[in-house]
Protein backbone atom coordinates (compact mmCIF):
# COMPACT_ATOMS: atom_id res chain seq x y z
CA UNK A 1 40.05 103.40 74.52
CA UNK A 2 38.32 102.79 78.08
CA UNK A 3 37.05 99.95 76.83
CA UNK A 4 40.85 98.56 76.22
CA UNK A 5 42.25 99.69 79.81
CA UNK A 6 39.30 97.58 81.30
CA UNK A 7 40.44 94.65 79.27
CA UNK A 8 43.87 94.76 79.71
CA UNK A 9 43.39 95.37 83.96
CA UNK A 10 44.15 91.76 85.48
CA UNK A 11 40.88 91.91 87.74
CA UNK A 12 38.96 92.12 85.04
CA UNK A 13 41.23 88.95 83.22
CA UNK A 14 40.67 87.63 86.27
CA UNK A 15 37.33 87.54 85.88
CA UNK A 16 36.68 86.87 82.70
CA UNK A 17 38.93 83.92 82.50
CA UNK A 18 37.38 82.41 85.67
CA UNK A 19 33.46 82.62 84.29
CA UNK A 20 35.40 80.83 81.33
CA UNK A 21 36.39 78.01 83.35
CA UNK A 22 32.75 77.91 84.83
CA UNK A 23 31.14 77.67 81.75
CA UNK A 24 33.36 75.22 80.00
CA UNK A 25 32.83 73.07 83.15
CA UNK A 26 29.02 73.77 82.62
CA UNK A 27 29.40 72.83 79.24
CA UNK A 28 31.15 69.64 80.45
CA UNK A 29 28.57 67.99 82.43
CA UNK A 30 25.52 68.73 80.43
CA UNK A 31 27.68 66.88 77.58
CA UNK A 32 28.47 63.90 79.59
CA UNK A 33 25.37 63.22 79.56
CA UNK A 34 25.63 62.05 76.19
CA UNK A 35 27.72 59.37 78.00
CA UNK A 36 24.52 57.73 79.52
CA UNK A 37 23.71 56.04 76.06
CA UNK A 38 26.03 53.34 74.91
CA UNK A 39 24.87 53.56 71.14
CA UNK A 40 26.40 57.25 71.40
CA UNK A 41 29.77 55.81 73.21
CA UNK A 42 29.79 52.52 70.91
CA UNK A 43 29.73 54.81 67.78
CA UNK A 44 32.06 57.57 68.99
CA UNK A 45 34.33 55.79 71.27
CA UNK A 46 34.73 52.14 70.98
CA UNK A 47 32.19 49.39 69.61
CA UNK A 48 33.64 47.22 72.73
CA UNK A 49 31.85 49.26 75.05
CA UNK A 50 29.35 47.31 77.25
CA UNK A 51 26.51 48.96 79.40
CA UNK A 52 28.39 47.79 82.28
CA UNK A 53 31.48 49.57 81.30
CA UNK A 54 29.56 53.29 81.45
CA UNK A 55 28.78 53.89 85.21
CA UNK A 56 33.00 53.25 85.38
CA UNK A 57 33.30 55.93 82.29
CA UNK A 58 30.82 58.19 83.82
CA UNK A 59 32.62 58.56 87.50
CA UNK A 60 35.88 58.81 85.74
CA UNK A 61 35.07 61.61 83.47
CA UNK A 62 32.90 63.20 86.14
CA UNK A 63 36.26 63.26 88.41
CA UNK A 64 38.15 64.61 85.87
CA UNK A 65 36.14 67.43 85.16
CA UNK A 66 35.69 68.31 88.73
CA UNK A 67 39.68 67.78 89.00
CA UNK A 68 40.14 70.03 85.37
CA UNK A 69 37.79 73.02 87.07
CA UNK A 70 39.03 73.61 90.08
CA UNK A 71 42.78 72.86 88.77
CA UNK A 72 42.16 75.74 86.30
CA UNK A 73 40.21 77.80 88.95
CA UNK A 74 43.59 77.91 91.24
CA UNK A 75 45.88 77.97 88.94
CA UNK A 76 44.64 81.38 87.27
CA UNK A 77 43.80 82.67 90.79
CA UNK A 78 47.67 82.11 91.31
CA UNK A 79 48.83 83.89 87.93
CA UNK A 80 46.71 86.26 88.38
CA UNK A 81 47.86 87.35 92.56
CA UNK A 82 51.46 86.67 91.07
CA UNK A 83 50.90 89.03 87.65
CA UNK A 84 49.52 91.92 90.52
CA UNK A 85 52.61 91.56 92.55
CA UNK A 86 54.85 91.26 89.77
CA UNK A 87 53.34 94.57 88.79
CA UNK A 88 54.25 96.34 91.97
CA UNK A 89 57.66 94.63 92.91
CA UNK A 90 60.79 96.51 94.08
CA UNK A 91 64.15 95.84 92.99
CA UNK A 92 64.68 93.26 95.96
CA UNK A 93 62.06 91.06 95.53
CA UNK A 94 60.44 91.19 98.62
CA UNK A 95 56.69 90.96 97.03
CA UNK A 96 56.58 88.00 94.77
CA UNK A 97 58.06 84.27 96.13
CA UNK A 98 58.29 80.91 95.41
CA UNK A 99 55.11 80.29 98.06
CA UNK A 100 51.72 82.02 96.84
CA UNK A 101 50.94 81.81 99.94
CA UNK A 102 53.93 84.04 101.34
CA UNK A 103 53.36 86.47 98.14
CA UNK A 104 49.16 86.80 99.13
CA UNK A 105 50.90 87.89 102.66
CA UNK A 106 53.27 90.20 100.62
CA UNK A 107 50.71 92.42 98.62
CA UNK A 108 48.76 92.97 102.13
CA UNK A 109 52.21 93.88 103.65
CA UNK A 110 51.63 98.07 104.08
CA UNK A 111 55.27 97.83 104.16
CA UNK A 112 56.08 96.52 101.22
CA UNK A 113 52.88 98.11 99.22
CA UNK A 114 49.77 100.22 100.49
CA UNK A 115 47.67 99.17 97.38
CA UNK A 116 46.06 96.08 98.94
CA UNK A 117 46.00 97.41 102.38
CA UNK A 118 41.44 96.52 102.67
CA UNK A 119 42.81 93.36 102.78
CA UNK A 120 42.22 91.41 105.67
CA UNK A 121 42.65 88.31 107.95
CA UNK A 122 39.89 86.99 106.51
CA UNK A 123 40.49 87.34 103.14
CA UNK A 124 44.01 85.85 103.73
CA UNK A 125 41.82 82.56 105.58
CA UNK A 126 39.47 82.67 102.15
CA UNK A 127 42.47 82.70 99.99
């Protein structure tokens, strides 16, 4: 039964879902390397692919996986600061808003919810 509170707490989603992201990313480059040898693109991709097509395949992909992990990486971040104040909101709304940025301010509000309160300036600047 502990082992089910743990999994169902968002930090540890949080977590969890962010290592994800870090090792599919991982998983990413060392398979773009495969993307180096043109007899591996020719036969999986396209037998029009020329050697001087791949360093143009290689920094597009390589951009998009950059752009796909830290994409992911924010956008769970997000969900996951919005799922926490969602948890602790008050009839009036005055926790969770359109800007995540006004909503990080929110949860360390000790006015509108003492929970975060170790929060600081400079967790606010990291965020």
């Amino acid at each position: 039964m502990i082992f089910l509170k743990i999994k169902e707490d968002v930090r540890s989603i949080t977590t969890h879902t962010l290592a994800q992201t870090a090792q599919n990313f991982w998983f990413s480059l060392i398979l773009s390397e495969n993307l180096f040898d043109i007899s591996y693109c020719k036969s999986n991709f396209s037998f029009e692919i020329e050697i001087s097509d791949l360093s143009t395949i290689i920094y597009n992909y390589d951009g998009f996986i950059k752009n796909a992990f830290f994409l992911n990486s924010f956008i769970y971040v997000e969900n996951h600061i919005r799922q926490i104040a969602l948890k602790y909101e008050n009839p009036n709304n005055i926790i969770n808003v359109t800007s995540i940025t006004k909503t990080f301010l929110n949860l360390m509000n000790t006015n509108k919810t003492s929970l975060f309160s170790s929060l600081n300036e400079n967790d606010f600047k990291l965020f």
